[in-house]
PDB file of N, CA and C in Angstrom:
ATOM      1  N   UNK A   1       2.193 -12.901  24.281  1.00  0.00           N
ATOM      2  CA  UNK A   1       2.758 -13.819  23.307  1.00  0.00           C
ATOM      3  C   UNK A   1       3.616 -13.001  22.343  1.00  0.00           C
ATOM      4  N   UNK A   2       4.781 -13.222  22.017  1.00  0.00           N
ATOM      5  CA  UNK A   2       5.622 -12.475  20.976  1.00  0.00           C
ATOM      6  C   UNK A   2       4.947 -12.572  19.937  1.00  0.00           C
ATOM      7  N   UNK A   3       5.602 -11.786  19.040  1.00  0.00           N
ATOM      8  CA  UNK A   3       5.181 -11.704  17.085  1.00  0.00           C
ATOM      9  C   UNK A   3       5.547 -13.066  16.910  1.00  0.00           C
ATOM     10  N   UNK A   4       6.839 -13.753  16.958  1.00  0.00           N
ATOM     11  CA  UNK A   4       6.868 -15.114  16.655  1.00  0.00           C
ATOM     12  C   UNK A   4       6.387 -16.036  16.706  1.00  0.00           C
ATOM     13  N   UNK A   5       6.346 -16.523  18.148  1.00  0.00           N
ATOM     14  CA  UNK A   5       5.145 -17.482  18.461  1.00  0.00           C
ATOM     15  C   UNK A   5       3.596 -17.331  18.007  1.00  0.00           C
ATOM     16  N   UNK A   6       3.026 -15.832  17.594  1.00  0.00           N
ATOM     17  CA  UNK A   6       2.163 -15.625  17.253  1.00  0.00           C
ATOM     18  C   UNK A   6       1.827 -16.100  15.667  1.00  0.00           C
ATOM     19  N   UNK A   7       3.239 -16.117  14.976  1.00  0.00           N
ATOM     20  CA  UNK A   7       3.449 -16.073  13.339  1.00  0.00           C
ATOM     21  C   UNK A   7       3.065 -17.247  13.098  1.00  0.00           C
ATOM     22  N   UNK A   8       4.010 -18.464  14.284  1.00  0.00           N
ATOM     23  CA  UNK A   8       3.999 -19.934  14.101  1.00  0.00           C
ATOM     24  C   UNK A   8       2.890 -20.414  14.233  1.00  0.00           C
ATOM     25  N   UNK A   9       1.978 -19.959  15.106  1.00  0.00           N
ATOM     26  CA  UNK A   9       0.834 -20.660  15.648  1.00  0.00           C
ATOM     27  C   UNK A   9      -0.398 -20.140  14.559  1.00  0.00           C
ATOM     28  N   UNK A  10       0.105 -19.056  13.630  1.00  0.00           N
ATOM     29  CA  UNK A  10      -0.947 -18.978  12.844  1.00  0.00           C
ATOM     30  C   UNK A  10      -0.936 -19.495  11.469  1.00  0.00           C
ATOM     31  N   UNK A  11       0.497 -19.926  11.251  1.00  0.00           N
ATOM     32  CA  UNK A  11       1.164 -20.350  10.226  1.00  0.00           C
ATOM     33  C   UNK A  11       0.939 -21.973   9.962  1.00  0.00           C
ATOM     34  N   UNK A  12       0.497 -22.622  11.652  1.00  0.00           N
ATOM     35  CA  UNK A  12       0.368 -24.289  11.831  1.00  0.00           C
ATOM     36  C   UNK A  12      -1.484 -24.115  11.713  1.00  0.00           C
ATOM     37  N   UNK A  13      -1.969 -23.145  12.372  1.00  0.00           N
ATOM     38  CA  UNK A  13      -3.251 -22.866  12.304  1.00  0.00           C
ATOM     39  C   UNK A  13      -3.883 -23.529  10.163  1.00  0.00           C
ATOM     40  N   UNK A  14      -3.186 -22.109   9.505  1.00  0.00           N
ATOM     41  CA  UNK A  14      -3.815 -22.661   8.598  1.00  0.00           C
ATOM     42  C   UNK A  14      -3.010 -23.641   7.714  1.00  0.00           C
ATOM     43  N   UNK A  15      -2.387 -24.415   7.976  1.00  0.00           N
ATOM     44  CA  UNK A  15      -1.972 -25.164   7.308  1.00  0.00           C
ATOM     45  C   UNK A  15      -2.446 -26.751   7.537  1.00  0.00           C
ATOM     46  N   UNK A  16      -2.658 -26.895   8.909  1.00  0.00           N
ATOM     47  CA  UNK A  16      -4.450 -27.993   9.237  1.00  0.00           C
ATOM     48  C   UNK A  16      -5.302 -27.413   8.768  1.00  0.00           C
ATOM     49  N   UNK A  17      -5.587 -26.218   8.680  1.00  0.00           N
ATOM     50  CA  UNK A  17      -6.977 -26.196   7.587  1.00  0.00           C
ATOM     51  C   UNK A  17      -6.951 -26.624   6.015  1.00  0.00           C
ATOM     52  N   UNK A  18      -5.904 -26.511   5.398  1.00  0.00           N
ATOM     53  CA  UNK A  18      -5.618 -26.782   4.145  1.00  0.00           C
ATOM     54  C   UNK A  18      -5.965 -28.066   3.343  1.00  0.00           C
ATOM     55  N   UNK A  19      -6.308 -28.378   2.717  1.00  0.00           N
ATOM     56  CA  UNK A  19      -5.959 -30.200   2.367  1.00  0.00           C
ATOM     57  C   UNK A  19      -5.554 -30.181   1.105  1.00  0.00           C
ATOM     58  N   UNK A  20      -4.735 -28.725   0.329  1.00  0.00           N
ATOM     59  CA  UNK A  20      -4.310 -28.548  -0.966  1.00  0.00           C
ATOM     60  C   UNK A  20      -2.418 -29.545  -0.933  1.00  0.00           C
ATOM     61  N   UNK A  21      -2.192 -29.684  -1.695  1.00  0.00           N
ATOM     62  CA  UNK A  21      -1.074 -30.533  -1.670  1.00  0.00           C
ATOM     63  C   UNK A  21       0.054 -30.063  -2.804  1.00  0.00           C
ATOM     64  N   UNK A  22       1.428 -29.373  -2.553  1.00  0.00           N
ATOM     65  CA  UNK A  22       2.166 -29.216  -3.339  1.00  0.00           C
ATOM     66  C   UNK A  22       3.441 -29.813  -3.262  1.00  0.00           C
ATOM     67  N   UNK A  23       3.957 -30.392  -3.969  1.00  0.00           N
ATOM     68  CA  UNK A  23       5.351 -30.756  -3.907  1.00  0.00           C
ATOM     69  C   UNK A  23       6.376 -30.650  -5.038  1.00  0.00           C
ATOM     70  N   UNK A  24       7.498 -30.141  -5.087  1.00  0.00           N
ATOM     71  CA  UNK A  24       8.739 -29.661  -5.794  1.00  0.00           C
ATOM     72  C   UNK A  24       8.673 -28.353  -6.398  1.00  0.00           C
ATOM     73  N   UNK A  25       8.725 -28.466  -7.834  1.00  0.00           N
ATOM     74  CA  UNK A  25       8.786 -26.899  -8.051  1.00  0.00           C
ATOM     75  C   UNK A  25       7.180 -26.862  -8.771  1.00  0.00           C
ATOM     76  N   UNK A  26       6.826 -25.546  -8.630  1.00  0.00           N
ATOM     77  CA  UNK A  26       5.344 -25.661  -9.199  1.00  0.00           C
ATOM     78  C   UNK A  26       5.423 -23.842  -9.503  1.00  0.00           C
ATOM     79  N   UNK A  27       6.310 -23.696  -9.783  1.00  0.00           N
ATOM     80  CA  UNK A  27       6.163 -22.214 -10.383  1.00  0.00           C
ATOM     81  C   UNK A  27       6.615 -21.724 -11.250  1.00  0.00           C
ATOM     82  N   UNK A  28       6.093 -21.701 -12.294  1.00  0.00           N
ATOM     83  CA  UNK A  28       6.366 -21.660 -13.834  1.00  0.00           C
ATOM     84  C   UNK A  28       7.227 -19.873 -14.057  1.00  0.00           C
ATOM     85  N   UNK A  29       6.576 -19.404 -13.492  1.00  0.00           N
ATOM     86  CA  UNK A  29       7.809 -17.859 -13.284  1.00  0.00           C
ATOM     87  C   UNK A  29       8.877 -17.944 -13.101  1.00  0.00           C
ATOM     88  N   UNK A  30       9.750 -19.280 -12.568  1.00  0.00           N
ATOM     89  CA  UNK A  30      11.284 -19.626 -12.254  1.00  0.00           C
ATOM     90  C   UNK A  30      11.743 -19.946 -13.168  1.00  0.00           C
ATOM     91  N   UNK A  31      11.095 -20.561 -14.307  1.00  0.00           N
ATOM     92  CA  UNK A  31      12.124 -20.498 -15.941  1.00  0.00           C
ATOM     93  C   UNK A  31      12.473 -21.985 -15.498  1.00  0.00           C
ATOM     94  N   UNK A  32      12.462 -22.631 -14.528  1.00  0.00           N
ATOM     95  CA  UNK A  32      12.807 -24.013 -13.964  1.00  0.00           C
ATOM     96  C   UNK A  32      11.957 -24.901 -14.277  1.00  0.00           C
ATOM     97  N   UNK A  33      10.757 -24.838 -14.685  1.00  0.00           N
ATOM     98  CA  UNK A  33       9.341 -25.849 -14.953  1.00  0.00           C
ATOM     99  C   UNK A  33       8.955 -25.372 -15.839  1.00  0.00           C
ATOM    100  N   UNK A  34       7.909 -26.548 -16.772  1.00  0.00           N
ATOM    101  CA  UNK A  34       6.835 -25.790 -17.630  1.00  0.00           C
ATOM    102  C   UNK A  34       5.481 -26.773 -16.879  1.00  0.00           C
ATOM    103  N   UNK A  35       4.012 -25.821 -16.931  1.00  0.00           N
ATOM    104  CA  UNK A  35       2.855 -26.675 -16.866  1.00  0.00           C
ATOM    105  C   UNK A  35       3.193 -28.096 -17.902  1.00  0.00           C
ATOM    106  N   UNK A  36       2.818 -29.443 -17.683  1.00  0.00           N
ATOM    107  CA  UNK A  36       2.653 -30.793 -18.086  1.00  0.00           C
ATOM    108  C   UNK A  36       1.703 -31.290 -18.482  1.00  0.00           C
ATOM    109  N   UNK A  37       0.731 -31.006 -17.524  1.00  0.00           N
ATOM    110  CA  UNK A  37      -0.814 -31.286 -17.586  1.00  0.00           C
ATOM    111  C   UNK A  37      -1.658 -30.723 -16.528  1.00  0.00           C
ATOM    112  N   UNK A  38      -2.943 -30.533 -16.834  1.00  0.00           N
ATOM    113  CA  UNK A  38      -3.358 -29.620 -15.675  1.00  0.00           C
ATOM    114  C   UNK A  38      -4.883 -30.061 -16.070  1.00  0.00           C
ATOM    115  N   UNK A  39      -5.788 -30.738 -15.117  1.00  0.00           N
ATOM    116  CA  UNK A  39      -7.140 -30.720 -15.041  1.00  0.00           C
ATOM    117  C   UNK A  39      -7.866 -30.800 -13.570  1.00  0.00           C
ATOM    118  N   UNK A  40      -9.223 -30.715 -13.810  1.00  0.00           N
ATOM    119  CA  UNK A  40     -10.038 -30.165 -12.823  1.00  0.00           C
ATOM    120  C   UNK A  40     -10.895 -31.004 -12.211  1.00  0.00           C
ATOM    121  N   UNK A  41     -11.249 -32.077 -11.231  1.00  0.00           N
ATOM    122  CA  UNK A  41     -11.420 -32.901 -11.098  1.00  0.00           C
ATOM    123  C   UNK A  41     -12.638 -32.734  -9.656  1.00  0.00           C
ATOM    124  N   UNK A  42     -13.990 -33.097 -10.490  1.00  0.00           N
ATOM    125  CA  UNK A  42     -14.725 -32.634  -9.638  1.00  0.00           C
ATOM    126  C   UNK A  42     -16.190 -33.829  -8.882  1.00  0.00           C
ATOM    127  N   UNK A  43     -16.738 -33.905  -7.933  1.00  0.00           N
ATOM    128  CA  UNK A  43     -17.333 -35.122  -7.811  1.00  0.00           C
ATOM    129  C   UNK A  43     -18.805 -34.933  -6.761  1.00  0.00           C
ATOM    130  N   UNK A  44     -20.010 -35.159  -7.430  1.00  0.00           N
ATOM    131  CA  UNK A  44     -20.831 -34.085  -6.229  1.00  0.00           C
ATOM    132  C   UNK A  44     -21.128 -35.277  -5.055  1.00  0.00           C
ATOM    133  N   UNK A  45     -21.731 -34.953  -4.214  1.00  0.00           N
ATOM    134  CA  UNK A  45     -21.862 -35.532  -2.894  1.00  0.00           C
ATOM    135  C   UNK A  45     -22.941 -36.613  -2.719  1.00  0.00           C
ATOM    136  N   UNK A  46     -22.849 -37.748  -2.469  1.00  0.00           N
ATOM    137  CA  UNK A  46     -24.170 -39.041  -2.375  1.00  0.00           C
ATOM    138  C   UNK A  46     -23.750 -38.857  -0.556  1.00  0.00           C
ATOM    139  N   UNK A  47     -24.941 -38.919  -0.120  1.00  0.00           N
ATOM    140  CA  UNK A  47     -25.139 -39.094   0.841  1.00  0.00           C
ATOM    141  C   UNK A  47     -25.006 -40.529   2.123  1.00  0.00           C
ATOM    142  N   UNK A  48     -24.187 -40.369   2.625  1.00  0.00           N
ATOM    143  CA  UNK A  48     -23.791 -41.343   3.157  1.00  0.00           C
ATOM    144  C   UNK A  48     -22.678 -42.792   2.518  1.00  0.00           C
ATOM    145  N   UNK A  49     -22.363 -41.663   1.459  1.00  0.00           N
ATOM    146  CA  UNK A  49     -20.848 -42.495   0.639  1.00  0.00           C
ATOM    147  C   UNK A  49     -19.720 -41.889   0.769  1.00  0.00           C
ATOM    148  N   UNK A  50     -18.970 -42.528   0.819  1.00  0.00           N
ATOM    149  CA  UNK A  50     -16.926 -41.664   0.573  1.00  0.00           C
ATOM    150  C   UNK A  50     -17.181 -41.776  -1.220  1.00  0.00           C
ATOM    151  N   UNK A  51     -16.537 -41.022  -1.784  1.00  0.00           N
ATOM    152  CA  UNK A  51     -15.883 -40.851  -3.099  1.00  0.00           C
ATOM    153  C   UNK A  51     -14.628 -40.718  -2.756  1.00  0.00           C
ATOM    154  N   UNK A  52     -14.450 -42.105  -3.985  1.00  0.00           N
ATOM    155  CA  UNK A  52     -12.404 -42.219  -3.890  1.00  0.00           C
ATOM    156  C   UNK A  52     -12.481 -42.913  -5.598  1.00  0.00           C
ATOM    157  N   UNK A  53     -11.483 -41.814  -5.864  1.00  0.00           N
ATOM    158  CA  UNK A  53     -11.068 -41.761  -7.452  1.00  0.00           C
ATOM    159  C   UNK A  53      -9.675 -42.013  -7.488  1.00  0.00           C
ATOM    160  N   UNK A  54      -8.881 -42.021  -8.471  1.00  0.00           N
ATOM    161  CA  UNK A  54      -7.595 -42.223  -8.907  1.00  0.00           C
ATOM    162  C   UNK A  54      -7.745 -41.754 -10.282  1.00  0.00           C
ATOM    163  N   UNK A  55      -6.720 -40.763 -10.668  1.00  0.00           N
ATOM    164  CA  UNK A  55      -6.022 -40.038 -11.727  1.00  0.00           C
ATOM    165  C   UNK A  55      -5.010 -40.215 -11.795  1.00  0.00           C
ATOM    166  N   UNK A  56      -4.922 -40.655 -13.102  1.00  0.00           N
ATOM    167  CA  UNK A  56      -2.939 -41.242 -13.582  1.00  0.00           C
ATOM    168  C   UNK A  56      -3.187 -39.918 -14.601  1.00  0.00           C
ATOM    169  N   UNK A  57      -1.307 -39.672 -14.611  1.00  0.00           N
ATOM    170  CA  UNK A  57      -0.935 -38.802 -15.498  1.00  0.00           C
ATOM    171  C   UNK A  57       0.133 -39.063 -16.069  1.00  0.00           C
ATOM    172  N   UNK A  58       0.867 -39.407 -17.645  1.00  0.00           N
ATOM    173  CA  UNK A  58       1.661 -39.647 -17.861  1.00  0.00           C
ATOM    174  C   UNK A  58       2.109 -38.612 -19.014  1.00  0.00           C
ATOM    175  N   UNK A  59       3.369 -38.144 -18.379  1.00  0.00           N
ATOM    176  CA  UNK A  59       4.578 -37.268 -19.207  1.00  0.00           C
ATOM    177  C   UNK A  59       4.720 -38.122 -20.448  1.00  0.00           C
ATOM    178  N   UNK A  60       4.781 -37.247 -21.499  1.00  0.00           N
ATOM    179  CA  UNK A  60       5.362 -37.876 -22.730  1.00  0.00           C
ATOM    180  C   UNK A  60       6.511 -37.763 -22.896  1.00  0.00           C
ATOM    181  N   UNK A  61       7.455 -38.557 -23.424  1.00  0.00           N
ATOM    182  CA  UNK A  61       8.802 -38.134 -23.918  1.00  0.00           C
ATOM    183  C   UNK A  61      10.038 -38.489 -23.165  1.00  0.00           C
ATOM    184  N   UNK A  62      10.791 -38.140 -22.861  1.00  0.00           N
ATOM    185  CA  UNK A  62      11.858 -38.468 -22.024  1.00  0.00           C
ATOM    186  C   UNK A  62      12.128 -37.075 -20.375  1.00  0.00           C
ATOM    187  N   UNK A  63      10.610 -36.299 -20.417  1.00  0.00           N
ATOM    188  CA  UNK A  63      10.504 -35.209 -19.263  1.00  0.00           C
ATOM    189  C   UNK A  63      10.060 -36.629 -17.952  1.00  0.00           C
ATOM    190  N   UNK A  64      10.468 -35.915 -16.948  1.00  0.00           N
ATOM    191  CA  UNK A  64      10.104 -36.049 -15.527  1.00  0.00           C
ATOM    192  C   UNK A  64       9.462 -35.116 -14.928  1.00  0.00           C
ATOM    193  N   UNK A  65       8.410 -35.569 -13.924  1.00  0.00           N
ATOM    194  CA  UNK A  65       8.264 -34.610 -13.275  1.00  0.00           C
ATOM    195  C   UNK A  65       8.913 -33.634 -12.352  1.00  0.00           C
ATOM    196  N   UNK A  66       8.679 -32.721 -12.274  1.00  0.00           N
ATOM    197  CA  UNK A  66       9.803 -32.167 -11.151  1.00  0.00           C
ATOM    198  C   UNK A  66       8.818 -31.432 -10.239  1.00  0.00           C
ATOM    199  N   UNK A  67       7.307 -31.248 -10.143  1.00  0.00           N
ATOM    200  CA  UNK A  67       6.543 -30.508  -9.487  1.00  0.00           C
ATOM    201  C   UNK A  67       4.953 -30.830  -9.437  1.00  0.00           C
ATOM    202  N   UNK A  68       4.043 -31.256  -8.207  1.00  0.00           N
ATOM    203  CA  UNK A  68       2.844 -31.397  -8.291  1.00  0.00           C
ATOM    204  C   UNK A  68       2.032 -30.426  -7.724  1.00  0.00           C
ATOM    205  N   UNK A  69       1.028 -29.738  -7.628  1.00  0.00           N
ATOM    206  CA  UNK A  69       0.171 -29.141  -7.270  1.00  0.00           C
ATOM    207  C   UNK A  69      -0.883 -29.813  -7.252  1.00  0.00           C
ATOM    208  N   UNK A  70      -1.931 -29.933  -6.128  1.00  0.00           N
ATOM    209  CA  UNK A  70      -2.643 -30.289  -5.898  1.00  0.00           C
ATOM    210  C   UNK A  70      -3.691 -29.401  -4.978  1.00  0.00           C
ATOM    211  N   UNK A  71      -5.306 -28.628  -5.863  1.00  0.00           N
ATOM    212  CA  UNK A  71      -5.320 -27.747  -5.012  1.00  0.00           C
ATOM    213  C   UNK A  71      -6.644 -27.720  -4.554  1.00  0.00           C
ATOM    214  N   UNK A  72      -7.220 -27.702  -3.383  1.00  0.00           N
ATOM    215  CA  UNK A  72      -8.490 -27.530  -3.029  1.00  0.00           C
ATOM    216  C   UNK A  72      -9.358 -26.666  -3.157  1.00  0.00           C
ATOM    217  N   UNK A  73     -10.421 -26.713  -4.441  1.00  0.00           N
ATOM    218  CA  UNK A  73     -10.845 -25.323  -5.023  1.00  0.00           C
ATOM    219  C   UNK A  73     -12.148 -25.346  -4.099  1.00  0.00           C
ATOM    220  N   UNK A  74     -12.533 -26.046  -2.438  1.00  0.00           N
ATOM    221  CA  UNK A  74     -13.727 -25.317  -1.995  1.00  0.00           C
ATOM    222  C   UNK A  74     -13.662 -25.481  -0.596  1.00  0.00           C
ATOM    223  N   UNK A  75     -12.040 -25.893  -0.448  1.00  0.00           N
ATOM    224  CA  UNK A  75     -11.465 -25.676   0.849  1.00  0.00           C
ATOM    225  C   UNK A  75     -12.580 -27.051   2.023  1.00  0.00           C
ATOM    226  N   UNK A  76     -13.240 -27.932   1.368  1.00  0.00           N
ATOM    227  CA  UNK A  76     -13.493 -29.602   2.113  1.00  0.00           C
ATOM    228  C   UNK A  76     -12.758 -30.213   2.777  1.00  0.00           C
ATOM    229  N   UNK A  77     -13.208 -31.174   3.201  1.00  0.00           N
ATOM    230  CA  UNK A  77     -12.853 -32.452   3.503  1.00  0.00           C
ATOM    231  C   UNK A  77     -12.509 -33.291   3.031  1.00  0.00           C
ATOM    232  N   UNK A  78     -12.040 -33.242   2.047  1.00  0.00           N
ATOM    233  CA  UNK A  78     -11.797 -34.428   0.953  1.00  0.00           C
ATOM    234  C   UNK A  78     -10.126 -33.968   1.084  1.00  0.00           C
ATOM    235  N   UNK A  79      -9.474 -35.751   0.690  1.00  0.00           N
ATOM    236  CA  UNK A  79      -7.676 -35.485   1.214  1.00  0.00           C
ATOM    237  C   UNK A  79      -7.195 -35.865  -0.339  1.00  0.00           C
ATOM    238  N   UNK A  80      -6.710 -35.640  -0.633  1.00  0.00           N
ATOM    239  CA  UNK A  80      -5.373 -35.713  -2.203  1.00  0.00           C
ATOM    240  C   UNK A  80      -4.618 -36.529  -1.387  1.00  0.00           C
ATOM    241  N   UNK A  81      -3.708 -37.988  -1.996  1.00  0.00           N
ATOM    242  CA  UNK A  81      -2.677 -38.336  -1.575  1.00  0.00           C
ATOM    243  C   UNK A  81      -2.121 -38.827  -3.067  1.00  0.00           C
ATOM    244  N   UNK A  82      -0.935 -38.921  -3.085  1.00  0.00           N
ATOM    245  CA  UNK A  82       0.092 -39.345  -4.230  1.00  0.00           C
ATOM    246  C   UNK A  82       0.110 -40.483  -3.826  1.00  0.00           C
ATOM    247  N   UNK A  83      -0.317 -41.595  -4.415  1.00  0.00           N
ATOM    248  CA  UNK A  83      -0.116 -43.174  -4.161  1.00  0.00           C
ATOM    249  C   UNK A  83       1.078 -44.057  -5.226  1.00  0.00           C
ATOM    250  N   UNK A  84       1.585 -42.901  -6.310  1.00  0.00           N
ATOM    251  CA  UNK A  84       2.504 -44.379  -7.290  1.00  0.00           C
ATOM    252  C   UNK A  84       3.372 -42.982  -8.213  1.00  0.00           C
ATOM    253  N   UNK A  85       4.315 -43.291  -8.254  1.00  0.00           N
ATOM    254  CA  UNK A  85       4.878 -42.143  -9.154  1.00  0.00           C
ATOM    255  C   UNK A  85       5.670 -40.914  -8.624  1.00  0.00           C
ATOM    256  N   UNK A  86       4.988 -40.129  -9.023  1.00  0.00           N
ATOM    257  CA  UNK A  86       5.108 -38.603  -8.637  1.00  0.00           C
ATOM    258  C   UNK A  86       6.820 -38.127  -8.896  1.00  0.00           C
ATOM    259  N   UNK A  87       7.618 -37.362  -8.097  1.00  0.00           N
ATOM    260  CA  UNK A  87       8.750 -36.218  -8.407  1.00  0.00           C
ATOM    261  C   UNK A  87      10.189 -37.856  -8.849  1.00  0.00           C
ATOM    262  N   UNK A  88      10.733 -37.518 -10.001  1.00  0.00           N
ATOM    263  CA  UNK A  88      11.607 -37.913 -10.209  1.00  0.00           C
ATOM    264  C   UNK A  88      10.862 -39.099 -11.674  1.00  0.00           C
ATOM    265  N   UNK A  89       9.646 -39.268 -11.885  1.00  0.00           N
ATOM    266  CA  UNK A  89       9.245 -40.460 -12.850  1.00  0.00           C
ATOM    267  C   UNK A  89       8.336 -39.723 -13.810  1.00  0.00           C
ATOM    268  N   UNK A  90       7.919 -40.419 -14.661  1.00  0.00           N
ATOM    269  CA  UNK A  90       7.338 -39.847 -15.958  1.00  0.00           C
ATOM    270  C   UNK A  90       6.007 -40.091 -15.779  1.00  0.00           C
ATOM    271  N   UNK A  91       5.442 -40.416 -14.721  1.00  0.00           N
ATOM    272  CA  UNK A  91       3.986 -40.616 -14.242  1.00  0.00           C
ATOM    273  C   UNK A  91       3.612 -40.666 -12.758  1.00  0.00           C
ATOM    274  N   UNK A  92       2.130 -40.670 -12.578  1.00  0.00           N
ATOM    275  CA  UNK A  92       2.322 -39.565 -10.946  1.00  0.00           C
ATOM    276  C   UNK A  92       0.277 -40.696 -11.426  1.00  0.00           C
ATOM    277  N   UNK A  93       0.421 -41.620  -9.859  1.00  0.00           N
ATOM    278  CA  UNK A  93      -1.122 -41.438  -9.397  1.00  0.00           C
ATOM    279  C   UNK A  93      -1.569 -40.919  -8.530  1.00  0.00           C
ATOM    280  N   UNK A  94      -2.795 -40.552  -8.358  1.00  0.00           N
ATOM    281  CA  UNK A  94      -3.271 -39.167  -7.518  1.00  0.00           C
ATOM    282  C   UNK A  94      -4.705 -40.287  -6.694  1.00  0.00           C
ATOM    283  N   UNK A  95      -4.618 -40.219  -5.572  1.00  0.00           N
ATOM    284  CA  UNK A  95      -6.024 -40.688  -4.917  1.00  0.00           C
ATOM    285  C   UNK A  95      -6.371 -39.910  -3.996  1.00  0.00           C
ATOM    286  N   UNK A  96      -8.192 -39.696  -4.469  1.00  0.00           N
ATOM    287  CA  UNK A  96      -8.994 -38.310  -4.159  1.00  0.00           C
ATOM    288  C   UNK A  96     -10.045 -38.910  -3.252  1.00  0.00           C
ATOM    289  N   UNK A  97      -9.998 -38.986  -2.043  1.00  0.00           N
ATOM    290  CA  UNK A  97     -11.056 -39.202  -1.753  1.00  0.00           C
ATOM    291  C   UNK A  97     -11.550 -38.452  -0.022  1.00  0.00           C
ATOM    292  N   UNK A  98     -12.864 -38.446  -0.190  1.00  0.00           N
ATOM    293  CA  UNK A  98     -14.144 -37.363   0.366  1.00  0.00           C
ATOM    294  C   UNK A  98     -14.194 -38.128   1.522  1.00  0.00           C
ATOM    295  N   UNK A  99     -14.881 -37.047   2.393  1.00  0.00           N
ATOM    296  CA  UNK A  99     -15.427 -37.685   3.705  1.00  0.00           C
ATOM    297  C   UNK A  99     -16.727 -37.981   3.235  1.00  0.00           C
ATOM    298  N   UNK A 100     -17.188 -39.112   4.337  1.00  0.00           N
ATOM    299  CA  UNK A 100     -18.343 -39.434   3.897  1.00  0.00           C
ATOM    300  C   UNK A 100     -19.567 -38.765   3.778  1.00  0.00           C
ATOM    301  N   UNK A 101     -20.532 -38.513   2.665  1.00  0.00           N
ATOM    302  CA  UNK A 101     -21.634 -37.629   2.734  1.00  0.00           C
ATOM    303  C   UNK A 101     -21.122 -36.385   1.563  1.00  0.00           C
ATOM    304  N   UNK A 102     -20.063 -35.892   1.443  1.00  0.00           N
ATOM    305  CA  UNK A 102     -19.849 -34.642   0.657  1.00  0.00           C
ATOM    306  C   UNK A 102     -18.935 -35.187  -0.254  1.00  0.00           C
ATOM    307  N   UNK A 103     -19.041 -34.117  -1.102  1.00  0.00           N
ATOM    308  CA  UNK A 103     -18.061 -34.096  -2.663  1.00  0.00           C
ATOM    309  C   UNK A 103     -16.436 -33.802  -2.357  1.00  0.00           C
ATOM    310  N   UNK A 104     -16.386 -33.597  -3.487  1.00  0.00           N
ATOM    311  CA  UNK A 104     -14.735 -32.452  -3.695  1.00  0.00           C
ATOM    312  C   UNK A 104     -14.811 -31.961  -5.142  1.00  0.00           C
ATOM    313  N   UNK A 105     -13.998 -31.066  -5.021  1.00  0.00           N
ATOM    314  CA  UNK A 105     -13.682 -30.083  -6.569  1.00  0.00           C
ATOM    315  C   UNK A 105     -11.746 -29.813  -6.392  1.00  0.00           C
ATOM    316  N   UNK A 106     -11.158 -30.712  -7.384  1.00  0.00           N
ATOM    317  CA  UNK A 106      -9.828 -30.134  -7.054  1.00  0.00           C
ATOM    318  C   UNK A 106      -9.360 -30.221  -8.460  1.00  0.00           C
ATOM    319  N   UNK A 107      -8.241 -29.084  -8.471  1.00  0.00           N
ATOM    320  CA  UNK A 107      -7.538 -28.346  -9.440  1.00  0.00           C
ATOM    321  C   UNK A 107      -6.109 -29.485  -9.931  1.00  0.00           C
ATOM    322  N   UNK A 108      -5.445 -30.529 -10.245  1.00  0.00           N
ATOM    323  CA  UNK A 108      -4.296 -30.973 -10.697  1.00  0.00           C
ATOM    324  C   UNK A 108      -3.536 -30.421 -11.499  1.00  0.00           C
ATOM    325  N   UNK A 109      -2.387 -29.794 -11.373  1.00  0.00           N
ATOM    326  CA  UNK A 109      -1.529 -29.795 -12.201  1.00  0.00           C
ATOM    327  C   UNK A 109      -0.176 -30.667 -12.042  1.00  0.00           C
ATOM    328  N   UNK A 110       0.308 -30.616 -13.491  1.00  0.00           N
ATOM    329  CA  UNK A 110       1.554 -31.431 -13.630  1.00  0.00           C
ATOM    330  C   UNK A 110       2.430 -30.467 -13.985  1.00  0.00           C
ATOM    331  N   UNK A 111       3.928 -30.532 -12.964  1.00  0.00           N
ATOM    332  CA  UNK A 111       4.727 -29.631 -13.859  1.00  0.00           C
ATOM    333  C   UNK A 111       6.041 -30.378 -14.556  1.00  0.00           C
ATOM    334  N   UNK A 112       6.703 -30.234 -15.536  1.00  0.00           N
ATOM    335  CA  UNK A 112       8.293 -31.198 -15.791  1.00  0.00           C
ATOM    336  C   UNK A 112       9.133 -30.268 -16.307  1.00  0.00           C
TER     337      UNK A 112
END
């Protein structure tokens, strides 16, 4: 197998393992973003239930978002999806929810 095909296949490898979620700019070292809001959003495990939450976040002022991070701090089963908002609006909803039986612990930030 070449280095390439080897790179790709390890590159698709962990990126199905992942269920962290980023989109636009999210790196405050580029002078292009500042952090917005940022909390930690955590939920322990009932047995034989899904946990599904929703987190709204709203920008003050006349900022947009321009960047979400969304990050899986214990590497689960539980999926992040952006359901209302998000890159281009002044508010972003977030729906968190677990496979059935286990928790999640995830990191949100907002960037504008």
């Amino acid at each position: 197998m070449s280095p390439k095909y080897f790179f790709i296949f390890c590159a698709v490898l962990t990126v199905a393992q992942s269920k962290s979620v980023f989109v636009g700019l999210v790196n405050e070292a580029s002078g292009h973003v500042r952090l917005a809001g940022s909390k930690v959003v955590q939920r322990n495990a009932i047995p034989l239930y899904k946990r599904t939450d929703e987190e709204i976040f709203q920008i003050e002022g006349n900022n947009i978002i321009k960047g979400i991070a969304i990050k899986d701090m214990d590497n689960g089963l539980a999926e992040p999806s952006i359901s209302l908002g998000g890159l281009g609006y002044n508010f972003v909803h977030i729906k968190l929810k677990s496979e059935r039986g286990s928790g999640y612990n995830f990191q949100i930030e907002i960037y504008a």
